[in-house]
C-alpha atoms as a PDB file:
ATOM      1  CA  UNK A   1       0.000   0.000   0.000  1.00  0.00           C
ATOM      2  CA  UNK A   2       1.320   3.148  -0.829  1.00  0.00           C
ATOM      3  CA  UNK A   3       0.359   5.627   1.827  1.00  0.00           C
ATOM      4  CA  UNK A   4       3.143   8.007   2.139  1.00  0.00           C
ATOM      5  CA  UNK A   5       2.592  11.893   1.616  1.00  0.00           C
ATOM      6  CA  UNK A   6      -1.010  11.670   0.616  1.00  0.00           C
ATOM      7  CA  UNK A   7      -4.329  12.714   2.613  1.00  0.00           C
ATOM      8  CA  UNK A   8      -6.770  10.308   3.502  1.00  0.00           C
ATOM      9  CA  UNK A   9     -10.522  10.941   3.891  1.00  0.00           C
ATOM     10  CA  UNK A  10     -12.487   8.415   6.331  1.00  0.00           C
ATOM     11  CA  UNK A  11     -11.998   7.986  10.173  1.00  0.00           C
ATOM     12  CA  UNK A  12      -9.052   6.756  11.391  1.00  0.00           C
ATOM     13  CA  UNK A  13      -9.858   3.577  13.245  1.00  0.00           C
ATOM     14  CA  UNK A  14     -11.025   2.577   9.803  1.00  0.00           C
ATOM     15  CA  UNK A  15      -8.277   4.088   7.742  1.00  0.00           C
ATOM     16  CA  UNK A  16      -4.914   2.735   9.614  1.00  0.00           C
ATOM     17  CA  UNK A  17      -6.340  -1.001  10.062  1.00  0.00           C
ATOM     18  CA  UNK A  18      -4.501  -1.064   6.610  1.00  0.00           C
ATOM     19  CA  UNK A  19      -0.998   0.498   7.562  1.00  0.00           C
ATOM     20  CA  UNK A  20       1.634  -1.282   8.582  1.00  0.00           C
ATOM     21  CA  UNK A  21       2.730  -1.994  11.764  1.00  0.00           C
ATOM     22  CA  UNK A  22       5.480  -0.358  13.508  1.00  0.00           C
ATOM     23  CA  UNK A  23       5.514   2.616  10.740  1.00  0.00           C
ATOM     24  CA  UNK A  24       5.299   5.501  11.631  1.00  0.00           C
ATOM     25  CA  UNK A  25       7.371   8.054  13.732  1.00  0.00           C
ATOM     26  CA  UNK A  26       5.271  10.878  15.192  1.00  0.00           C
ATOM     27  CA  UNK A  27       1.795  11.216  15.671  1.00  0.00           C
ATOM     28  CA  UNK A  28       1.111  14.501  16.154  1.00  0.00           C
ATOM     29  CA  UNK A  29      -2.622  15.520  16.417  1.00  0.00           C
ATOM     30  CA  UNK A  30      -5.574  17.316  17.897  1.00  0.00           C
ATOM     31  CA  UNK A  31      -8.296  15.506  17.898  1.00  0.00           C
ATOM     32  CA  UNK A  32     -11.942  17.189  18.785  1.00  0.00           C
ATOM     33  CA  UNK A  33     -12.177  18.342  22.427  1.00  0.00           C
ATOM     34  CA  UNK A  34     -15.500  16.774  24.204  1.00  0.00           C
ATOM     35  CA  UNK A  35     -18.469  18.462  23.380  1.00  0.00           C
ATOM     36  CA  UNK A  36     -16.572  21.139  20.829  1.00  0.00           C
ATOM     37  CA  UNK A  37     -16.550  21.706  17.361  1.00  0.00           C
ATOM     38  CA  UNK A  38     -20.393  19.687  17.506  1.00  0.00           C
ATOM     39  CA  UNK A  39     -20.910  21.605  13.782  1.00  0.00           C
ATOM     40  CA  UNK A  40     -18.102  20.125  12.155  1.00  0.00           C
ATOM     41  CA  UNK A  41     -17.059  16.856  13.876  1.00  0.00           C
ATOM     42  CA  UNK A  42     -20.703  16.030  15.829  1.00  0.00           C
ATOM     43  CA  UNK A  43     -19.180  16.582  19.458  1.00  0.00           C
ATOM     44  CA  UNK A  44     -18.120  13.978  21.589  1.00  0.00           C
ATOM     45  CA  UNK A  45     -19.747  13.407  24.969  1.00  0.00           C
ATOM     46  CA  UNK A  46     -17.363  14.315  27.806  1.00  0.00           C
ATOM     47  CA  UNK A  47     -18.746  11.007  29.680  1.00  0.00           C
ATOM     48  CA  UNK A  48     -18.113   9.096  26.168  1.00  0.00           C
ATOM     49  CA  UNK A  49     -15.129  10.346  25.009  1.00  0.00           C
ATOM     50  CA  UNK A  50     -12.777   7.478  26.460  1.00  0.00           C
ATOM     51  CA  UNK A  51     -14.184   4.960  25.206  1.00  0.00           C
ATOM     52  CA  UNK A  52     -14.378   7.003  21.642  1.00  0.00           C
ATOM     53  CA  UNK A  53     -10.686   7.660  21.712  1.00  0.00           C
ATOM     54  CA  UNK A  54      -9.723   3.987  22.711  1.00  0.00           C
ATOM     55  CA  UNK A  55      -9.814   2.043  19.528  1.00  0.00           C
ATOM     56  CA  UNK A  56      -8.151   4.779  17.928  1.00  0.00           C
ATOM     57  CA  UNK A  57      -5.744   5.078  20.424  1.00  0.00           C
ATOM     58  CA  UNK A  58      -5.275   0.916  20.146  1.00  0.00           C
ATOM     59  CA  UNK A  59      -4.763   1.453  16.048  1.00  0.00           C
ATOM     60  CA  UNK A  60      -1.967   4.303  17.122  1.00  0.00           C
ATOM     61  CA  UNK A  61       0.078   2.126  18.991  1.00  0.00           C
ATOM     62  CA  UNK A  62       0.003  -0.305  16.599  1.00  0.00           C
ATOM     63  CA  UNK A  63       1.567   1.609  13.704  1.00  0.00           C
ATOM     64  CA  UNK A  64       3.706   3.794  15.531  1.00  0.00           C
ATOM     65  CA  UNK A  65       7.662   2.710  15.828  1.00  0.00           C
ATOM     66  CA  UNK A  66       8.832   1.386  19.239  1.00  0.00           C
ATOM     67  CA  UNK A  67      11.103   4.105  19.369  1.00  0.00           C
ATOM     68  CA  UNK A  68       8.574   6.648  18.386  1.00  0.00           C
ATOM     69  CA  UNK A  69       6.130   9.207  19.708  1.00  0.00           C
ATOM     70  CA  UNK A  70       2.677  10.232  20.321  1.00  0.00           C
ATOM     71  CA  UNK A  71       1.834  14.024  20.848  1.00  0.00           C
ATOM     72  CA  UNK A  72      -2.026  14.312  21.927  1.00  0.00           C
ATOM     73  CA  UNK A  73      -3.300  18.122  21.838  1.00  0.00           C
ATOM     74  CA  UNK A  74      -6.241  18.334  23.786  1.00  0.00           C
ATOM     75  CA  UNK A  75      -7.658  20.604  26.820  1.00  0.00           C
ATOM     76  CA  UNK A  76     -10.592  19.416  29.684  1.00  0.00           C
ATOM     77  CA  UNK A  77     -13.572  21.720  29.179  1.00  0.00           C
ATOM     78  CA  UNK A  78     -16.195  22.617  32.172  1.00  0.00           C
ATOM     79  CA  UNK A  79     -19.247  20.420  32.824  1.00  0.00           C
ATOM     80  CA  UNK A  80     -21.896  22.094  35.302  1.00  0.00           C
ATOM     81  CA  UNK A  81     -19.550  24.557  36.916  1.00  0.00           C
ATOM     82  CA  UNK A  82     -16.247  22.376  36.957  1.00  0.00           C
ATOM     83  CA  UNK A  83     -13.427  20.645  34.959  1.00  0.00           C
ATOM     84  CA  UNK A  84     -14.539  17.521  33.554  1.00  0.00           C
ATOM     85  CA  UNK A  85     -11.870  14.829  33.989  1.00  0.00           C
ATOM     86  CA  UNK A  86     -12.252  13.372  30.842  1.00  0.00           C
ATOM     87  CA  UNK A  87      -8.427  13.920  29.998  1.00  0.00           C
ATOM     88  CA  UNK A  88      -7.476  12.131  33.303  1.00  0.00           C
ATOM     89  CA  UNK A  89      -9.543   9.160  32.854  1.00  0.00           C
ATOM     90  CA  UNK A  90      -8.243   9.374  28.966  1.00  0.00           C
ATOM     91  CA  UNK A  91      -4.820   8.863  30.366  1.00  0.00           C
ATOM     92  CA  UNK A  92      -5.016   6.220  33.095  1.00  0.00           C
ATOM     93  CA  UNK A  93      -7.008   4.451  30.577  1.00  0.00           C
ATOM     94  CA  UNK A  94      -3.901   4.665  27.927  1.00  0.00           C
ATOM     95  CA  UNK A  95      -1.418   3.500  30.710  1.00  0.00           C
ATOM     96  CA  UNK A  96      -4.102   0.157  30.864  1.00  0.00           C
ATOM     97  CA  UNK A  97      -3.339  -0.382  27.643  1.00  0.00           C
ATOM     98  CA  UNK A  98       0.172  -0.056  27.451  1.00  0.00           C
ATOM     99  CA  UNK A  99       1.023   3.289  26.755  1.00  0.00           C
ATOM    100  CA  UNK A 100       4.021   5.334  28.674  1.00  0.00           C
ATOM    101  CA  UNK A 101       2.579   8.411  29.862  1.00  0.00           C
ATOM    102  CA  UNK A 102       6.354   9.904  29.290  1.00  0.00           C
ATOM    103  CA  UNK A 103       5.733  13.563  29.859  1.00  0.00           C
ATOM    104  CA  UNK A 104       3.766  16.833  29.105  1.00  0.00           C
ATOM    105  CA  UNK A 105       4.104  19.634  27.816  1.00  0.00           C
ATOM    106  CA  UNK A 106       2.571  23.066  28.473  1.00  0.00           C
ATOM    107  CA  UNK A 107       1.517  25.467  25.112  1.00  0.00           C
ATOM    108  CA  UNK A 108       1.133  28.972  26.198  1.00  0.00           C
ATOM    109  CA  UNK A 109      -1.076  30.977  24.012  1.00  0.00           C
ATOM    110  CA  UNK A 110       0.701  34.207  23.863  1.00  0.00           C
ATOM    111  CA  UNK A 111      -2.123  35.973  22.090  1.00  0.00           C
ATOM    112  CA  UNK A 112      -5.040  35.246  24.757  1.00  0.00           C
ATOM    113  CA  UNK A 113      -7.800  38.310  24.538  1.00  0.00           C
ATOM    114  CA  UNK A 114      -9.134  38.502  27.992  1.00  0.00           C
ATOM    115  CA  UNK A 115     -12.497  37.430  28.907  1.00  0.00           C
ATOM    116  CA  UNK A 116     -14.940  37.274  32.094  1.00  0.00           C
ATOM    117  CA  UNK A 117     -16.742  34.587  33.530  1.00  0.00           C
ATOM    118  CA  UNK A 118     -18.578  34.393  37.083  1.00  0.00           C
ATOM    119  CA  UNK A 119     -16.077  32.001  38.660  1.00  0.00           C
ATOM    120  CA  UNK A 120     -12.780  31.296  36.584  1.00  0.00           C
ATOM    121  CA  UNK A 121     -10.543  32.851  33.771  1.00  0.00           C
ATOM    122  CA  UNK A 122      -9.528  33.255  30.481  1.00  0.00           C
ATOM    123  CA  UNK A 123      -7.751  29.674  29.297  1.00  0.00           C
ATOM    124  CA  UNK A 124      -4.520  30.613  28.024  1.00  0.00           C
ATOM    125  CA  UNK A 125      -3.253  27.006  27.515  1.00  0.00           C
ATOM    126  CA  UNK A 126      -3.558  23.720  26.452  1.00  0.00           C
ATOM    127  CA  UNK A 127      -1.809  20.070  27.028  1.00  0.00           C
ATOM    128  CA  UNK A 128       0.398  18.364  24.913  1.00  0.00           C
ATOM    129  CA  UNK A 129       0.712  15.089  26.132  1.00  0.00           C
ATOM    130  CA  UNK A 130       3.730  13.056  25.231  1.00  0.00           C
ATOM    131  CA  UNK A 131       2.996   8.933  25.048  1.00  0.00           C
ATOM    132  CA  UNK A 132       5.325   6.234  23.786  1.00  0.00           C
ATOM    133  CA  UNK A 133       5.913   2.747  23.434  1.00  0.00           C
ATOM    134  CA  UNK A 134       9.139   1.994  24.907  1.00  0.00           C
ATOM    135  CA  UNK A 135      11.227   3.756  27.268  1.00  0.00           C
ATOM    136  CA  UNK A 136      13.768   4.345  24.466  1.00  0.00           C
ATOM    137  CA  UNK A 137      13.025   6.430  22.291  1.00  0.00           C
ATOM    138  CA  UNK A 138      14.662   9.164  19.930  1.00  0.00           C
ATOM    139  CA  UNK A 139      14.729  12.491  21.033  1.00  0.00           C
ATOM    140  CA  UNK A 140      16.354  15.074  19.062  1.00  0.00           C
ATOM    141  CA  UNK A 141      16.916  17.895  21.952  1.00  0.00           C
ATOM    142  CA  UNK A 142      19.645  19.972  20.653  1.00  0.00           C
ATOM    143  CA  UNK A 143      17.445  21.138  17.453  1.00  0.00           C
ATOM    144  CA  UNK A 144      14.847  23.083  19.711  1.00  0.00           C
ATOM    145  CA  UNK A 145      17.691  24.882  21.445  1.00  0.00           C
ATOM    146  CA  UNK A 146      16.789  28.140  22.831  1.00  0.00           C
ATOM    147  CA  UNK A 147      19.222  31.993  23.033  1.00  0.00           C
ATOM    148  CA  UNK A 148      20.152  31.625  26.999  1.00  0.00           C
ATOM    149  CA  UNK A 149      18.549  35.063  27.821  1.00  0.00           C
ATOM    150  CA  UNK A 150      19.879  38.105  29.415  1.00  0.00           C
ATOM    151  CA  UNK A 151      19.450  36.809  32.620  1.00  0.00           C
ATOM    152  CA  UNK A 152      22.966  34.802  32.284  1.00  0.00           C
ATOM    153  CA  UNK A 153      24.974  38.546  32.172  1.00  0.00           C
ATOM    154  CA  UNK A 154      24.017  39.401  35.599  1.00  0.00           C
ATOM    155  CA  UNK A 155      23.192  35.822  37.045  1.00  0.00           C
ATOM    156  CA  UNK A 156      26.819  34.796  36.135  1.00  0.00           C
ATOM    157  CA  UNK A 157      29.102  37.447  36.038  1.00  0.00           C
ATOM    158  CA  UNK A 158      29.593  37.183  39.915  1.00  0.00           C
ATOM    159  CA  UNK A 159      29.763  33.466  41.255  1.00  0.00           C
ATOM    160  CA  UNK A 160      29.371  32.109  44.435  1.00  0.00           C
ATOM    161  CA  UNK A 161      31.246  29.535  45.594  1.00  0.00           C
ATOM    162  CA  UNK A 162      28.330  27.492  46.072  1.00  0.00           C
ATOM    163  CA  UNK A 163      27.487  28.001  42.249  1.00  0.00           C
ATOM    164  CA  UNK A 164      30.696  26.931  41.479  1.00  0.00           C
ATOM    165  CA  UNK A 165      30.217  23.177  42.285  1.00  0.00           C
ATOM    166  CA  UNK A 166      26.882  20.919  41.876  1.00  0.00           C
ATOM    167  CA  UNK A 167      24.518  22.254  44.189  1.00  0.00           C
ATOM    168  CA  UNK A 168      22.346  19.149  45.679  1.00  0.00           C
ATOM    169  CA  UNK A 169      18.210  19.727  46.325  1.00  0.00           C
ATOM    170  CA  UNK A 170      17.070  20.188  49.991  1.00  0.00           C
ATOM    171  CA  UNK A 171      14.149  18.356  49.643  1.00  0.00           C
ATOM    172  CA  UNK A 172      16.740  14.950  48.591  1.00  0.00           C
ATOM    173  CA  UNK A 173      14.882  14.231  45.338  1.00  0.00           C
ATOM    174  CA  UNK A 174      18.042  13.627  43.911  1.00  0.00           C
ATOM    175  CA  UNK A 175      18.349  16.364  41.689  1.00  0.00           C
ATOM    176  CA  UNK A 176      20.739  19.412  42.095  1.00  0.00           C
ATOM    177  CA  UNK A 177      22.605  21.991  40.046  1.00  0.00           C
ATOM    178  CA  UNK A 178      25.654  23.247  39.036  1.00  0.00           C
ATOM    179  CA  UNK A 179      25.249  27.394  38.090  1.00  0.00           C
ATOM    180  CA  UNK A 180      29.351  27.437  36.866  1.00  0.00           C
ATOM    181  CA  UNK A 181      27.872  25.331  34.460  1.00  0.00           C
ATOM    182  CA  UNK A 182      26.212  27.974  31.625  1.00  0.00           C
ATOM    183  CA  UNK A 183      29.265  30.212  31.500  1.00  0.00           C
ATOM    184  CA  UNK A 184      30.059  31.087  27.757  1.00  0.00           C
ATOM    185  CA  UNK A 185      26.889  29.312  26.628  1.00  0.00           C
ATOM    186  CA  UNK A 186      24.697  31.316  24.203  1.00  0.00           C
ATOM    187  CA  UNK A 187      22.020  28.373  23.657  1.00  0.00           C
ATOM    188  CA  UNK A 188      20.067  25.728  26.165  1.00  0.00           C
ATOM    189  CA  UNK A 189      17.287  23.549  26.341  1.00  0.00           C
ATOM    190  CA  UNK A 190      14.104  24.741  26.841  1.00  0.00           C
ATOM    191  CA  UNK A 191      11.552  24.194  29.537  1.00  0.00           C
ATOM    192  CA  UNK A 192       8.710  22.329  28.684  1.00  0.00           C
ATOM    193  CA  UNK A 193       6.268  25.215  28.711  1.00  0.00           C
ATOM    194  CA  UNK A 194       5.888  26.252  24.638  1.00  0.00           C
ATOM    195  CA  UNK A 195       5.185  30.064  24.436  1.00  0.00           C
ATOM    196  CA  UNK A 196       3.722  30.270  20.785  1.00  0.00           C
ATOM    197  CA  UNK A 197       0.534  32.744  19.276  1.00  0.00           C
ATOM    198  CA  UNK A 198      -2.507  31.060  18.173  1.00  0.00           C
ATOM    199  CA  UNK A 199      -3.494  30.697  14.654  1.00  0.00           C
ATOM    200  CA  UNK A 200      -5.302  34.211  14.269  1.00  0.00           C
ATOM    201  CA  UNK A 201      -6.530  32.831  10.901  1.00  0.00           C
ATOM    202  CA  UNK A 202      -8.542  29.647  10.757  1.00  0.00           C
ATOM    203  CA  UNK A 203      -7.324  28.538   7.646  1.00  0.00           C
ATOM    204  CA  UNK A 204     -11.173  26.803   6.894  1.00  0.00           C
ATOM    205  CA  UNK A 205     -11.219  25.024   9.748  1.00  0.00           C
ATOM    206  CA  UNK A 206     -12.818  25.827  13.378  1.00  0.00           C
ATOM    207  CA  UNK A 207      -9.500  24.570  15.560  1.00  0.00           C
ATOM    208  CA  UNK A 208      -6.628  25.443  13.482  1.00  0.00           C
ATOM    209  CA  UNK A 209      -3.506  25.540  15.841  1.00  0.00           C
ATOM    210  CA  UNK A 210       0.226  27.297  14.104  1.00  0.00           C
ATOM    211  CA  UNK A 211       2.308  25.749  12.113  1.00  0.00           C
ATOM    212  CA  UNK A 212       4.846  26.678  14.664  1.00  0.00           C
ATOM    213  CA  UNK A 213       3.304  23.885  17.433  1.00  0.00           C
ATOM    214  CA  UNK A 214       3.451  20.853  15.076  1.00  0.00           C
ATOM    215  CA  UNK A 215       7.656  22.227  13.810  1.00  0.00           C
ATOM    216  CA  UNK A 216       8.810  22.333  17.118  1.00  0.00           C
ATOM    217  CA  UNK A 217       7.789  18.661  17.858  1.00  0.00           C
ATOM    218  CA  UNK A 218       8.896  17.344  14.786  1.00  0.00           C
ATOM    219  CA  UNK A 219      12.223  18.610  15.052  1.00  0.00           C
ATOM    220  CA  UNK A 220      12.437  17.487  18.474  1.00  0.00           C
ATOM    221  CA  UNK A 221      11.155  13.784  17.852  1.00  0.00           C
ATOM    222  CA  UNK A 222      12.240  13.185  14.004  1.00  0.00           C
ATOM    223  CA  UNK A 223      15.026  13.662  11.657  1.00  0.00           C
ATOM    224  CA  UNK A 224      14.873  14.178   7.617  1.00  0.00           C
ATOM    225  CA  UNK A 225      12.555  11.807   5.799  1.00  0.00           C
ATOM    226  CA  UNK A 226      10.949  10.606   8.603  1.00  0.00           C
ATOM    227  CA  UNK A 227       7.328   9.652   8.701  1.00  0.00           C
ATOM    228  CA  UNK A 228       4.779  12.066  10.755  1.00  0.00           C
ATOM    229  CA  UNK A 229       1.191  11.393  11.306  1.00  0.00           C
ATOM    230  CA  UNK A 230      -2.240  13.119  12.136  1.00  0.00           C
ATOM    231  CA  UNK A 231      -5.230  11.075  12.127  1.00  0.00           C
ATOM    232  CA  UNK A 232      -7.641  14.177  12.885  1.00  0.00           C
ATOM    233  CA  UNK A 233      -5.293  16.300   9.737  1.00  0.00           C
ATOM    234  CA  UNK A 234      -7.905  19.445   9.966  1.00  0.00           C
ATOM    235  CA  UNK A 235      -7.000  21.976   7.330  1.00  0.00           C
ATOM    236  CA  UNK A 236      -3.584  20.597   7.155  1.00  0.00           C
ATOM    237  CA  UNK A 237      -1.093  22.008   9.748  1.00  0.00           C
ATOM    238  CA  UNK A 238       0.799  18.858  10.005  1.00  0.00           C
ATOM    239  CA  UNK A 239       1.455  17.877   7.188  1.00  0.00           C
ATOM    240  CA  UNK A 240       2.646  21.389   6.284  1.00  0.00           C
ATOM    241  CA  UNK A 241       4.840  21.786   8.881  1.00  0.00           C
ATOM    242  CA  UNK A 242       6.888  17.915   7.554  1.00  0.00           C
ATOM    243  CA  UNK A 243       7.196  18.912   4.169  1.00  0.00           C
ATOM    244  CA  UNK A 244       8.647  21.703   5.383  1.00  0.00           C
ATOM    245  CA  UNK A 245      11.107  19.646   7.749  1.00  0.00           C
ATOM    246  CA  UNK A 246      11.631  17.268   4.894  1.00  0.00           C
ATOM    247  CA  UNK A 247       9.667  14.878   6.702  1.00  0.00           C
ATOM    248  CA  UNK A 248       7.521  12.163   5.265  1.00  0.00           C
ATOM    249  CA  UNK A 249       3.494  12.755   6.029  1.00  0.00           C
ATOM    250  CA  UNK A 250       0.080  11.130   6.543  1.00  0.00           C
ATOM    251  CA  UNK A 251      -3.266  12.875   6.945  1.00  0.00           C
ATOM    252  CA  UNK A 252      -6.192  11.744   7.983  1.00  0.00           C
ATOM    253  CA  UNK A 253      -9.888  13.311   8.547  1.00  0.00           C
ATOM    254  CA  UNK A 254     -13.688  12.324   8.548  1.00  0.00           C
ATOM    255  CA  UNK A 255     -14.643  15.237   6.966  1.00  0.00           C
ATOM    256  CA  UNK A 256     -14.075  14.990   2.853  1.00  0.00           C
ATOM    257  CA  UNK A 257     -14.471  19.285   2.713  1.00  0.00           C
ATOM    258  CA  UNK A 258     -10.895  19.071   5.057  1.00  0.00           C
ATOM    259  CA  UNK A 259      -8.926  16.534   3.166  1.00  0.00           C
ATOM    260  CA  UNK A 260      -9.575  18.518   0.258  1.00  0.00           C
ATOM    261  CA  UNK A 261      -8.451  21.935   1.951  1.00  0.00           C
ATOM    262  CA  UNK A 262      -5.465  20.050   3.383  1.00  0.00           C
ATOM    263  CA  UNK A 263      -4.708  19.097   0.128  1.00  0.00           C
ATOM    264  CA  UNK A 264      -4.565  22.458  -1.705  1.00  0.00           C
ATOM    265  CA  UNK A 265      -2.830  23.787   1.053  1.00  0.00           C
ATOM    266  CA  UNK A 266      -0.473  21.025   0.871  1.00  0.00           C
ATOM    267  CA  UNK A 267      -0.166  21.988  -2.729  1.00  0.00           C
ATOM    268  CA  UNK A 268       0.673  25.468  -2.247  1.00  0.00           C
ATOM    269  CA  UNK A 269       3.453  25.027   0.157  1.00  0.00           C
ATOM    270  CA  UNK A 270       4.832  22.415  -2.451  1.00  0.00           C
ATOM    271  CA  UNK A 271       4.923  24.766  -5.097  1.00  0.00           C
ATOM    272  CA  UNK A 272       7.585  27.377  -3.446  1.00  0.00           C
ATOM    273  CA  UNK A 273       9.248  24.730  -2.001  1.00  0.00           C
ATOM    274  CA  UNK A 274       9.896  23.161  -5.841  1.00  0.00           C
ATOM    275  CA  UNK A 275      10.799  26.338  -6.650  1.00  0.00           C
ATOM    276  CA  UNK A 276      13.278  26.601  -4.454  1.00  0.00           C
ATOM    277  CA  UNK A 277      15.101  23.844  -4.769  1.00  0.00           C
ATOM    278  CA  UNK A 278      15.232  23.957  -8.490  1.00  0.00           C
ATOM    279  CA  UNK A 279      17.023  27.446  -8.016  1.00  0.00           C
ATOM    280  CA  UNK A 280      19.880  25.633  -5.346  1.00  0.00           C
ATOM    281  CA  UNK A 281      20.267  23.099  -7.968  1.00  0.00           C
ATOM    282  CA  UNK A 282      20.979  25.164 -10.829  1.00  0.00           C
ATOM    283  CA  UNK A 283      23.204  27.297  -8.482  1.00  0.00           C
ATOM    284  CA  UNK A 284      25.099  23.911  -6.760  1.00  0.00           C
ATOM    285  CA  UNK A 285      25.998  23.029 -10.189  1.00  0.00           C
ATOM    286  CA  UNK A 286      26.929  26.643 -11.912  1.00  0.00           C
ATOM    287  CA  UNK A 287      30.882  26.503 -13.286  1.00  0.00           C
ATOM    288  CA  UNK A 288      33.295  27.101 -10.743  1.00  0.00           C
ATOM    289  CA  UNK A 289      30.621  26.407  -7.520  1.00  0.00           C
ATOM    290  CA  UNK A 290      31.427  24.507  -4.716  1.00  0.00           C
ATOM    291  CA  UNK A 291      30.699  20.481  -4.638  1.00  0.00           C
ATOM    292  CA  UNK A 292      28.090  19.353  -2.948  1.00  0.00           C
ATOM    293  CA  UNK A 293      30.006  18.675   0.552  1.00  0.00           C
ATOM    294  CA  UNK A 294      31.405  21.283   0.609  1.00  0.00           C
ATOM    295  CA  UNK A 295      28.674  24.051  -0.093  1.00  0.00           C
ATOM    296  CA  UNK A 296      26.694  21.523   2.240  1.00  0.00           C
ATOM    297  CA  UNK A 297      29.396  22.159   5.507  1.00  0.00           C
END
């Protein structure tokens, strides 16, 4: 079956029962929160959503690599004046099945408005819930490197002599840190709280998310040719975002009016992308140029 860098319209339980096992890299994806989006995707019951999400979750594991990942986007929503624990039960009920609950990861919407309600605020982020399969898996940390801040100038230009050797926790959990450590270093890693701007246009679709969200993931959990995967594809994020990575890419969606905006916008990313290499090529192989390597280095 030949299912690489193409768009698939149906629902994904159905859809990857034909994939391969043990195929795909990333899943990246965002499905439709419990009772949202009802004009588009129906809306899923809060109380009903677990046991919705399970056999897809069962047809994820079974195509994704042992030493790949699963990135879940998704957010609790209120039910009769509290959070609904949907997301919890979603979890526990993942670990059941064999899933690593591995970590999570925080996305800070930068571009909140501000709202009022009678007993909460404004929700100015969402989960991004890290699963695998194995305990090894690859993680590509040093391309989502981060400028160390002007904090280090004054932090470290007078040390202690405590922050000169590794400084052990109080509370013994075994961690501890060494400050001496980040002199003359102009990048490090970054927390695991994502500041990034919502998508201010909706591209056609009613949850769009950036294209930035779905890059910084793929970078950190893929390298070049890779294959990434979103089962709930939307107006085509994704699969944007891995063709810009040089990343292989699978989309998925129940809705047919999706597949075929994921498409054209797949289509117009392609174009410029064509055209660009086309231009390096003619340039890498002008008289006189460089070889490959070494315009490469």
């Amino acid at each position: 079956m030949d299912y690489l860098n193409k768009i698939f319209h149906g629902d994904c339980v159905d859809i990857l029962r034909d994939f391969p096992d043990n195929s795909v890299d990333l899943i990246f994806t965002s499905p439709p929160y419990a009772d949202q989006r009802s004009n588009t995707y129906g809306g899923i019951k809060p109380d009903e959503y677990v046991a919705w999400f399970m056999p897809r979750a069962e047809q994820f594991y079974r195509v994704l690599k042992p030493t790949g990942t699963f990135i879940l986007n998704i957010k609790e929503r209120v039910v009769n004046g509290e959070r609904h624990t949907y997301v919890i039960e979603l979890i526990l009920e993942m670990r059941k099945s064999g899933w690593l609950w591995t970590e999570e990861f925080m996305w800070h919407k930068k571009n909140s408005y501000p709202g009022k309600w009678p007993n909460r605020f404004r929700d100015s982020w969402e989960r991004l819930i890290q699963f695998n399969k194995e305990k090894n898996f690859h993680m590509y940390q040093d391309t989502v490197m981060v400028p160390v801040g002007d904090w280090a100038q004054s932090r470290l230009s007078n040390l202690s002599e405590t922050d000169q050797a590794r400084d052990e926790s109080k509370v013994g959990s075994g961690f501890g840190k060494n400050i001496s450590n980040w002199l003359g270093r102009d990048m490090v890693y970054p927390t695991n709280v994502i500041h990034m701007a919502t998508e201010c246009g909706n591209r056609g679709h009613s949850a769009a998310f950036p294209e930035e969200l779905p890059s910084w993931f793929i970078k950190l959990f893929t390298k070049e040719l890779d294959v990434v995967l979103d089962p709930f594809v939307g107006s085509g994020t994704t699969p944007v975002a891995a063709i810009q990575l040089n990343r292989k890419y699978i989309g998925i969606d129940v809705l047919e009016e999706y597949c075929i905006k994921s498409e054209e916008r797949i289509s117009r990313c392609q174009i410029p992308l064509f055209s660009i290499a086309e231009k390096n090529e003619l340039n890498e192989y002008r008289p006189n140029s460089p070889a490959r390597g070494e315009k490469e280095r």
